[in-house]
PDB file of N, CA and C in Angstrom:
ATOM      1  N   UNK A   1      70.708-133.003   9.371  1.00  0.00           N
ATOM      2  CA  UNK A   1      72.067-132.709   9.780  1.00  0.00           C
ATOM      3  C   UNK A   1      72.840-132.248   8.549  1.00  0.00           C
ATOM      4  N   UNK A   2      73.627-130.981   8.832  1.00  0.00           N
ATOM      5  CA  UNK A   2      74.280-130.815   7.929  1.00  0.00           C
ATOM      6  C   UNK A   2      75.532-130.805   7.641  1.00  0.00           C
ATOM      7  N   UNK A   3      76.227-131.106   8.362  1.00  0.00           N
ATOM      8  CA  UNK A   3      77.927-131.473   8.410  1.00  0.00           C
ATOM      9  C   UNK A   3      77.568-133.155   9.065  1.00  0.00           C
ATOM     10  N   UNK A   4      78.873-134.221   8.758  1.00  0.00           N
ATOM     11  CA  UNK A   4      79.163-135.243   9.413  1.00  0.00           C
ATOM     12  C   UNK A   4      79.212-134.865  10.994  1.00  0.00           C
ATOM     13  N   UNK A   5      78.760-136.159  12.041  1.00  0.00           N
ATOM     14  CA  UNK A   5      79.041-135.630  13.121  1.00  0.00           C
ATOM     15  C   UNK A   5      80.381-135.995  13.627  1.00  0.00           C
ATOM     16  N   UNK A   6      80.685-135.480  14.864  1.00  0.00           N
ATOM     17  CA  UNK A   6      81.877-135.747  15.394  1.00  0.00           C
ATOM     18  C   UNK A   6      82.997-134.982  14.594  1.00  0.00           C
ATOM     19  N   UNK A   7      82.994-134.231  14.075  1.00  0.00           N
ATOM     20  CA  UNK A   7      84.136-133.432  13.326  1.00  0.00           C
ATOM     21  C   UNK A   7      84.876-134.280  11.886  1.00  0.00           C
ATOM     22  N   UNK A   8      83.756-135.802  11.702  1.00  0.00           N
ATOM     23  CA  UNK A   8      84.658-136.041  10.673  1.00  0.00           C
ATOM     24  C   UNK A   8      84.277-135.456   9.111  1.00  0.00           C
ATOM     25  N   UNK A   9      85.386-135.858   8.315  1.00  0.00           N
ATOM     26  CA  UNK A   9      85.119-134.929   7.196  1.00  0.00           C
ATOM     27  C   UNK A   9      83.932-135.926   6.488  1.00  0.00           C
ATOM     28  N   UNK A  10      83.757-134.849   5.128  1.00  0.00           N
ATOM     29  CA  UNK A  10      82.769-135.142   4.095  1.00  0.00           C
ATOM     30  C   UNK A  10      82.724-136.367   3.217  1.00  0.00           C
ATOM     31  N   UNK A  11      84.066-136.612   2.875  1.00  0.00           N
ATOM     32  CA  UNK A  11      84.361-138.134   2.100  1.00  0.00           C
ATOM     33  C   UNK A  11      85.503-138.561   3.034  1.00  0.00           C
ATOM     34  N   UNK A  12      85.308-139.433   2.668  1.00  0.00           N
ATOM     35  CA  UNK A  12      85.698-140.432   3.998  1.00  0.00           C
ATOM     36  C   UNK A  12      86.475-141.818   2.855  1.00  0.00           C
ATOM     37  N   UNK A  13      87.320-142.905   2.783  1.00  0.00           N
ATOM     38  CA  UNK A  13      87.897-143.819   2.234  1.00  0.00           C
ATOM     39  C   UNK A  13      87.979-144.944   3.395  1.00  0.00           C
ATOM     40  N   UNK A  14      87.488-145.804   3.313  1.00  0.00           N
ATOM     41  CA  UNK A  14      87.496-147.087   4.623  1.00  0.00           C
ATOM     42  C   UNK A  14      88.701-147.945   3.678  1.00  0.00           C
ATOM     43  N   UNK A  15      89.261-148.882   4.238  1.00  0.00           N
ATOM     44  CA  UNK A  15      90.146-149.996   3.503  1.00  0.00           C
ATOM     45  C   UNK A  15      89.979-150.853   4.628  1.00  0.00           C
ATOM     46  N   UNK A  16      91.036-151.881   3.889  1.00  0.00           N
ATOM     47  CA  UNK A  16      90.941-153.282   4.815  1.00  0.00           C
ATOM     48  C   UNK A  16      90.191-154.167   4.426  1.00  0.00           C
ATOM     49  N   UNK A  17      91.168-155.803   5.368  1.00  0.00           N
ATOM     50  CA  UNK A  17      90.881-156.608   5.163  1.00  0.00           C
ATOM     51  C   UNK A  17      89.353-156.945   4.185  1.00  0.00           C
ATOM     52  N   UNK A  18      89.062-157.825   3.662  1.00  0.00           N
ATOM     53  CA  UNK A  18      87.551-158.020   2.947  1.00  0.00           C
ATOM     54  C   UNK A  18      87.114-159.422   4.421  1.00  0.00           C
ATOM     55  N   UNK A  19      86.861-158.291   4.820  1.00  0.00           N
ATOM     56  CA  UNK A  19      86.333-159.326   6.223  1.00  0.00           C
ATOM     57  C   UNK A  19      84.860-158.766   7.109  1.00  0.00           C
ATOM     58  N   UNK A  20      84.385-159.577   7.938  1.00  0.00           N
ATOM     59  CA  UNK A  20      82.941-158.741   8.604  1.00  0.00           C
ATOM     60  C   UNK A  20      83.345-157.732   9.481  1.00  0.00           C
ATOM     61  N   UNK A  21      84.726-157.660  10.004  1.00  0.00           N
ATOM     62  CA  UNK A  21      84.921-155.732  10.324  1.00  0.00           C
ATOM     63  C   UNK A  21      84.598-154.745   9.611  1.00  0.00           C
ATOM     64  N   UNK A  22      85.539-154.998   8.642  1.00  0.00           N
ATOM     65  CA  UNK A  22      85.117-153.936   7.157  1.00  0.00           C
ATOM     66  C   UNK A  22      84.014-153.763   7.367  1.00  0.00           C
ATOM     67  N   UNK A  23      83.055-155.077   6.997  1.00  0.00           N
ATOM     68  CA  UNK A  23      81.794-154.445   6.550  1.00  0.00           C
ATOM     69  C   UNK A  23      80.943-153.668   7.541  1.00  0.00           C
ATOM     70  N   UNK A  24      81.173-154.167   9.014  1.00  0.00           N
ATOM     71  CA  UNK A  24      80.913-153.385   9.889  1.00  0.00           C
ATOM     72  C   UNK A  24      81.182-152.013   9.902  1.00  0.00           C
ATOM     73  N   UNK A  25      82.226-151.839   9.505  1.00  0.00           N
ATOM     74  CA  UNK A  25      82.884-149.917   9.536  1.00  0.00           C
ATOM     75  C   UNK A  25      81.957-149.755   8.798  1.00  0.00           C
ATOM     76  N   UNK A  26      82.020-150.022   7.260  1.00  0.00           N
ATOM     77  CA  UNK A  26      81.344-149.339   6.451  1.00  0.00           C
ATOM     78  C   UNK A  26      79.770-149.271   6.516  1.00  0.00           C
ATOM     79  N   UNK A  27      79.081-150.403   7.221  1.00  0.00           N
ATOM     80  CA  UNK A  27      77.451-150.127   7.656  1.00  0.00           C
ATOM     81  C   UNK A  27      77.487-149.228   8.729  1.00  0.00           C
ATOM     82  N   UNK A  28      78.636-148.706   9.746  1.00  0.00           N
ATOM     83  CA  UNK A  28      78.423-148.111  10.488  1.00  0.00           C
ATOM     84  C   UNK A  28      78.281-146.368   9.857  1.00  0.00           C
ATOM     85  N   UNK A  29      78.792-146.475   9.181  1.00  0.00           N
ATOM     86  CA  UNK A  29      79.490-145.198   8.348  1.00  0.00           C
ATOM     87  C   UNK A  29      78.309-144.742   7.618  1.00  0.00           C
ATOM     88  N   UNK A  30      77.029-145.757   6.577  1.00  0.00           N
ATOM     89  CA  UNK A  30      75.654-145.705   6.431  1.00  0.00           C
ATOM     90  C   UNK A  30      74.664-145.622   7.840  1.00  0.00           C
ATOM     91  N   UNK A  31      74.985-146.115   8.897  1.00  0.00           N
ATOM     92  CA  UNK A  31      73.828-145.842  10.172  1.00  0.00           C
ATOM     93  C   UNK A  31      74.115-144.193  10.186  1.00  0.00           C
ATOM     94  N   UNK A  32      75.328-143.649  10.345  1.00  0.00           N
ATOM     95  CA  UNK A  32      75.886-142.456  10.479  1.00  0.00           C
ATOM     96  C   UNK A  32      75.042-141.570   9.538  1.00  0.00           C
ATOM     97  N   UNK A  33      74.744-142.152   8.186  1.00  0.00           N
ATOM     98  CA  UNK A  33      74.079-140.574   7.387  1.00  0.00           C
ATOM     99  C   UNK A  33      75.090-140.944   6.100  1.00  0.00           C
ATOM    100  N   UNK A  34      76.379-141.263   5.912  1.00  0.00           N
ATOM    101  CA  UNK A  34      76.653-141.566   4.699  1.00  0.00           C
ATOM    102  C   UNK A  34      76.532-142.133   3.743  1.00  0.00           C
ATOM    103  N   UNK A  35      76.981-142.029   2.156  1.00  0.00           N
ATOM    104  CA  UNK A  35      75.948-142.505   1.477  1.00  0.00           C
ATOM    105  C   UNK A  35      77.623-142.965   0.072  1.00  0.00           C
ATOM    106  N   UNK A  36      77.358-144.328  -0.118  1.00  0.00           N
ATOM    107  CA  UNK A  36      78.181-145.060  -1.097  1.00  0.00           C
ATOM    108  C   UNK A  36      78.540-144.053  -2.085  1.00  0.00           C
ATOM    109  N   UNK A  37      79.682-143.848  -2.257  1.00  0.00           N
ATOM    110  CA  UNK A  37      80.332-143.078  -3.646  1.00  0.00           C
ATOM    111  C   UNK A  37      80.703-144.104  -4.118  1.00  0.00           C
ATOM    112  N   UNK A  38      80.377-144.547  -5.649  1.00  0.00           N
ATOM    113  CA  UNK A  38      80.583-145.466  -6.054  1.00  0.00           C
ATOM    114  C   UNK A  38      81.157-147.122  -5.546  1.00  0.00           C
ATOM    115  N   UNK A  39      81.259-147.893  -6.327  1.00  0.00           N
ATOM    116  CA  UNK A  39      81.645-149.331  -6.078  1.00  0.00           C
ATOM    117  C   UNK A  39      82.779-149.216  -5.759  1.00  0.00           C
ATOM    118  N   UNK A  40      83.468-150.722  -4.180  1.00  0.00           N
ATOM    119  CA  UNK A  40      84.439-150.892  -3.948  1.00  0.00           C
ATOM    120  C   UNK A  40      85.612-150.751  -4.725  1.00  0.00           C
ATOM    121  N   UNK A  41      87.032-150.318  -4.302  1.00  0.00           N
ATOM    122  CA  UNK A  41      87.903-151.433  -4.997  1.00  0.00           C
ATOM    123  C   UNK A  41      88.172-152.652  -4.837  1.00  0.00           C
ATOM    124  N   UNK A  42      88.989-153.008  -5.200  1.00  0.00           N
ATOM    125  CA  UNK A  42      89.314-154.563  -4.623  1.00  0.00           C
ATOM    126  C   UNK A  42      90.589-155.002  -4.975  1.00  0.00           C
ATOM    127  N   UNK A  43      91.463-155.714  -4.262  1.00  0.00           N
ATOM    128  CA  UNK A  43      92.958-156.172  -5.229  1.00  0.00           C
ATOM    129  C   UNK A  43      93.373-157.208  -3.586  1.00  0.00           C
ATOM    130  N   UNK A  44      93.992-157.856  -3.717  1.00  0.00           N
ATOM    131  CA  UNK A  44      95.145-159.085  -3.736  1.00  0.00           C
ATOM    132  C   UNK A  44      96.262-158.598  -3.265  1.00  0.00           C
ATOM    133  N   UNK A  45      96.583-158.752  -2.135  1.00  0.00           N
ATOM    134  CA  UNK A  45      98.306-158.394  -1.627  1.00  0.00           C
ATOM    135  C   UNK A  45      98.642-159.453  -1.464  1.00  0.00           C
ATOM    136  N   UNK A  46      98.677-160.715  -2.220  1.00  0.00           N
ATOM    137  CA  UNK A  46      99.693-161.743  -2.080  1.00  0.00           C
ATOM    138  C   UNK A  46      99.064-162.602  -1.040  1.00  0.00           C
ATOM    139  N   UNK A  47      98.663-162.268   0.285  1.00  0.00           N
ATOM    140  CA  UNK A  47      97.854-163.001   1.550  1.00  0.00           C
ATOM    141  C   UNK A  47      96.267-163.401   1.611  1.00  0.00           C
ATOM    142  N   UNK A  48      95.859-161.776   1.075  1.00  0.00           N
ATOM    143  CA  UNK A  48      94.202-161.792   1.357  1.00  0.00           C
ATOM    144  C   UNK A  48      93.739-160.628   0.562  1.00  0.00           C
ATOM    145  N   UNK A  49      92.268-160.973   0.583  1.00  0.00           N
ATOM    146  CA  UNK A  49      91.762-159.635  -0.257  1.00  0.00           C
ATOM    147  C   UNK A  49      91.720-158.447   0.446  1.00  0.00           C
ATOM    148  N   UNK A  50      92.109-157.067  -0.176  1.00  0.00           N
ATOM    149  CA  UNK A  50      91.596-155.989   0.367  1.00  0.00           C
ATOM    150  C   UNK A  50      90.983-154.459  -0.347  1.00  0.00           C
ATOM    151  N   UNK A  51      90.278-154.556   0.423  1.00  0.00           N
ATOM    152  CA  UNK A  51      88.674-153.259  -0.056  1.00  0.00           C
ATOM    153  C   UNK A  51      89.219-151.765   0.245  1.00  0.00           C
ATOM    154  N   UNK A  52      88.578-151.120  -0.832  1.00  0.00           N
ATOM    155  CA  UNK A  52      88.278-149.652  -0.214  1.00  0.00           C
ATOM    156  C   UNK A  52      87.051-149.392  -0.502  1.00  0.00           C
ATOM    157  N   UNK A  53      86.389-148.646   0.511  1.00  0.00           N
ATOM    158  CA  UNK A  53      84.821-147.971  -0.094  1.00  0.00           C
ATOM    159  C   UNK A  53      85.130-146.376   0.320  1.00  0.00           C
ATOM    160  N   UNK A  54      84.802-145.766  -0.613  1.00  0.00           N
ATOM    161  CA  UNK A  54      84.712-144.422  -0.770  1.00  0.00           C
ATOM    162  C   UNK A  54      83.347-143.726  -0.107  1.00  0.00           C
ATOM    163  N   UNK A  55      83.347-143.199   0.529  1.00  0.00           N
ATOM    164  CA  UNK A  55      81.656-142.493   1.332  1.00  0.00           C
ATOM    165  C   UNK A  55      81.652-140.861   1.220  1.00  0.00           C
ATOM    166  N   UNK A  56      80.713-140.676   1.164  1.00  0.00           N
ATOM    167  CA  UNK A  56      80.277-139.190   0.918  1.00  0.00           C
ATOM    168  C   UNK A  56      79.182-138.980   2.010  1.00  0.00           C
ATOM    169  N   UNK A  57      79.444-137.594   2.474  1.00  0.00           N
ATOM    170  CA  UNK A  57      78.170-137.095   3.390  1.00  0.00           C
ATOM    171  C   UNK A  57      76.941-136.342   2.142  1.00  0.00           C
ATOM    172  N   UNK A  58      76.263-136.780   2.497  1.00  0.00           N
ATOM    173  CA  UNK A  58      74.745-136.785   1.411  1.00  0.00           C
ATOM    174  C   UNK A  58      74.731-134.812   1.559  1.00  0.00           C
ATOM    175  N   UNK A  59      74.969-133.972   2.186  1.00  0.00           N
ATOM    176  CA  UNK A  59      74.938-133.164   1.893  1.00  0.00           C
ATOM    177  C   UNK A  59      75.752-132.143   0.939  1.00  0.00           C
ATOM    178  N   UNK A  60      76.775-133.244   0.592  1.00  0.00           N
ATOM    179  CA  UNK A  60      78.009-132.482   0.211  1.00  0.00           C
ATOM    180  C   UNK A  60      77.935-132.405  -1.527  1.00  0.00           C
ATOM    181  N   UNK A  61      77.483-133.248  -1.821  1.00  0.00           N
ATOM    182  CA  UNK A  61      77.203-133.486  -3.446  1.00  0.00           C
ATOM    183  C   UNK A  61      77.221-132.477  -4.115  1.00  0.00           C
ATOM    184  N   UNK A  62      75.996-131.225  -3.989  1.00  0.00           N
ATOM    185  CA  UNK A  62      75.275-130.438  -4.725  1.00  0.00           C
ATOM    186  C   UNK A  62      76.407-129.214  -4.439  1.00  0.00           C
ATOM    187  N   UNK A  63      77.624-129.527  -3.646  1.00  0.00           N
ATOM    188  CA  UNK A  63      79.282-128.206  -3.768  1.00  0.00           C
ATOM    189  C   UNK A  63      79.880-128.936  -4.379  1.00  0.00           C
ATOM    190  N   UNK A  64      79.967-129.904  -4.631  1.00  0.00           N
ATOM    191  CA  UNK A  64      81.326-131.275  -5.645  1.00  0.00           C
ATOM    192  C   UNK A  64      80.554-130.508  -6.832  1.00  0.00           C
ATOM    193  N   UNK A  65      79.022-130.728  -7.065  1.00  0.00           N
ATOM    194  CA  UNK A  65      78.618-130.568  -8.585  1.00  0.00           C
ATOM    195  C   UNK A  65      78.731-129.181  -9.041  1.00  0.00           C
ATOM    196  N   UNK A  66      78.707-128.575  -8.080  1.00  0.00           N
ATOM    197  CA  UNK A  66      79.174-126.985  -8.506  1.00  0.00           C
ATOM    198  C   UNK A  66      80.405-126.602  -8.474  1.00  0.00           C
ATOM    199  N   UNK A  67      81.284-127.450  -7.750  1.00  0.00           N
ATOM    200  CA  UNK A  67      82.460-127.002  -8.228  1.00  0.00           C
ATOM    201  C   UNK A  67      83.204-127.619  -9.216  1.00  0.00           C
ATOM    202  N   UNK A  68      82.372-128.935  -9.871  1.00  0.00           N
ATOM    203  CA  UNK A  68      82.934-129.354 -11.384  1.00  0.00           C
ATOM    204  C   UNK A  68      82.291-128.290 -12.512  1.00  0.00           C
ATOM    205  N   UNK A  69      80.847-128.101 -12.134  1.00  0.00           N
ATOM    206  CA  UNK A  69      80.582-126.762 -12.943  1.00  0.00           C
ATOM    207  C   UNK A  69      81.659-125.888 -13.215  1.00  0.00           C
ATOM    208  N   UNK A  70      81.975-125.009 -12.454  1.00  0.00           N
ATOM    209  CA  UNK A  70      83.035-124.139 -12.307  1.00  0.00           C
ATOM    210  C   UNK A  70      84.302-124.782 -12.614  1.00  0.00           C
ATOM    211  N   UNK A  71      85.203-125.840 -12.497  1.00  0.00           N
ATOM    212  CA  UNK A  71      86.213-126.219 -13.359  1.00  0.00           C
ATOM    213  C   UNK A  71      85.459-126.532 -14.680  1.00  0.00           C
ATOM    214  N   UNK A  72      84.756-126.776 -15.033  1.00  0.00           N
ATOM    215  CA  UNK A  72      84.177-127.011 -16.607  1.00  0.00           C
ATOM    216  C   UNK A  72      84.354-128.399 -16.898  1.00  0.00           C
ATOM    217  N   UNK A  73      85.229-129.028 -17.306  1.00  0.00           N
ATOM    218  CA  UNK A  73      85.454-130.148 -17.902  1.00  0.00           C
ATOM    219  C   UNK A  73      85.893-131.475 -16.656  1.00  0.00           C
ATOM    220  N   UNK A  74      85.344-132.963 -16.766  1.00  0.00           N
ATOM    221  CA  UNK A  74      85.643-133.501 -15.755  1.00  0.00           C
ATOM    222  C   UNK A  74      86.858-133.984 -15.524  1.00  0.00           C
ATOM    223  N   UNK A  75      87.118-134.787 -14.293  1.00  0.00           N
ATOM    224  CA  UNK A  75      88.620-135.176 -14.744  1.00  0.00           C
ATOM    225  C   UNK A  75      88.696-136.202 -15.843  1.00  0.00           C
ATOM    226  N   UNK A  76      87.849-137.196 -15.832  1.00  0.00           N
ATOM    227  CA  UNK A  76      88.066-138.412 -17.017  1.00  0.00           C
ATOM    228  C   UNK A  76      88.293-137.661 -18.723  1.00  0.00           C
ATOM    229  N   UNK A  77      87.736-136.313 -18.812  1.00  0.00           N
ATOM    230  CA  UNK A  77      88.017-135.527 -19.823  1.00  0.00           C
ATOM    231  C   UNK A  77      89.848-135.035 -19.730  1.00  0.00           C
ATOM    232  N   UNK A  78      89.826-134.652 -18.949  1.00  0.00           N
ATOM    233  CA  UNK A  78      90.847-134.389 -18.638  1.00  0.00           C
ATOM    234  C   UNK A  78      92.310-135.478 -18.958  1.00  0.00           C
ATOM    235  N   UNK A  79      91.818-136.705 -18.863  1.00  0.00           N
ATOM    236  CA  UNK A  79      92.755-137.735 -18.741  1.00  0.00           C
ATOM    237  C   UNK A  79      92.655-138.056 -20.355  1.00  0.00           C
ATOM    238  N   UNK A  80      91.109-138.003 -20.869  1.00  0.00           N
ATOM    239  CA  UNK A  80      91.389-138.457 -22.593  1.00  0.00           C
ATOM    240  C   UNK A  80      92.162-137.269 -23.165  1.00  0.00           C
ATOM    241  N   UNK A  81      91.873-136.281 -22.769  1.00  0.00           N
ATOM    242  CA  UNK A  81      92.657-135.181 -23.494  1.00  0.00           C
ATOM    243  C   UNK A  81      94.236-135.351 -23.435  1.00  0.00           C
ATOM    244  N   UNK A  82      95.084-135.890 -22.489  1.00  0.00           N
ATOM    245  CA  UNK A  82      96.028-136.183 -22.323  1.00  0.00           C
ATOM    246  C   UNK A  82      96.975-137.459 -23.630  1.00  0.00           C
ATOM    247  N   UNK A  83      95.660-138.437 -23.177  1.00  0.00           N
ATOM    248  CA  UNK A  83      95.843-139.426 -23.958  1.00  0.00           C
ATOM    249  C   UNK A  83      96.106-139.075 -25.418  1.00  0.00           C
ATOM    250  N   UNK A  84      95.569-138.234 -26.133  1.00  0.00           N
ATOM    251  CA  UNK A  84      95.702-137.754 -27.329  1.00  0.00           C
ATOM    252  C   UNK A  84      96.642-136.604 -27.538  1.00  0.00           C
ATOM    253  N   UNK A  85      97.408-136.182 -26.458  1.00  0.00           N
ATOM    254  CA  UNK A  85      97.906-134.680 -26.478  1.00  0.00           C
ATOM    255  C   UNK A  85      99.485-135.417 -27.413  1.00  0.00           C
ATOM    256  N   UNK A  86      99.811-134.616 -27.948  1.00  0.00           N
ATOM    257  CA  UNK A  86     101.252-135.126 -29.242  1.00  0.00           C
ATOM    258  C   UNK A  86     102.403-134.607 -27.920  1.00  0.00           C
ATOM    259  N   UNK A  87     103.561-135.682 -28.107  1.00  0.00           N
ATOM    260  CA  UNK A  87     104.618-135.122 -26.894  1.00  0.00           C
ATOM    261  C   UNK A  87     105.532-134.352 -27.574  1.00  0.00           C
ATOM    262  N   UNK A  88     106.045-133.686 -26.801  1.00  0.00           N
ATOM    263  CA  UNK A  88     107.487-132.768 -27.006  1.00  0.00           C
ATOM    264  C   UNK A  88     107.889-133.206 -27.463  1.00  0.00           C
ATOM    265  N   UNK A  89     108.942-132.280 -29.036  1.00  0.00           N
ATOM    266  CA  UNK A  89     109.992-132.782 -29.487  1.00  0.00           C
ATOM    267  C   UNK A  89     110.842-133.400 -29.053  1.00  0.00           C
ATOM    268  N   UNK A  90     111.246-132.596 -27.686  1.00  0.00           N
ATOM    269  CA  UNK A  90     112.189-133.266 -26.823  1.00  0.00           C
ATOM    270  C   UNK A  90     112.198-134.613 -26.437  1.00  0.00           C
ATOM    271  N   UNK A  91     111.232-135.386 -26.848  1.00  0.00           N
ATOM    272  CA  UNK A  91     111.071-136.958 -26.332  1.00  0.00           C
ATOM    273  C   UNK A  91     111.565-137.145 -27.217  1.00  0.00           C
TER     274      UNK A  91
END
């Protein structure tokens, strides 16, 4: 298969509760053909824990990697370069 089915898109973001729904969406989302983009988040709203998992359709990778090719530099480059950039006089 080469698109997600059902018209949904390519990366996908689940949230919510840190409970056995969640984890249900998100194993459902792997029965489906998708495939973990990196590790959860996780954080604390004061009540309860809550998750995001990031998902990717397994076909989509090898256009993400060509189109960081083609921007050249990644974003985390992008962000140190910042970090070091000298500010405006104006500050």
């Amino acid at each position: 298969m080469t698109a997600p089915p059902d018209g949904l898109p390519i990366y996908r973001v689940l949230t919510g509760p840190d409970d056995a729904a969640f984890c249900r969406r998100v194993s459902e989302a792997i029965a489906l053909g998708y495939r973990l983009h990196a590790g959860p988040a996780v954080t604390f709203n004061g009540e309860r824990v809550i998750v995001a998992q990031a998902l990717l359709w397994p076909e989509a990778r090898p256009n993400l990697r060509l189109r960081e090719r083609k921007l050249g530099a990644c974003p985390q480059d992008a962000v140190a370069d910042l970090e070091h950039a000298t500010p405006p006089a104006s500050l």
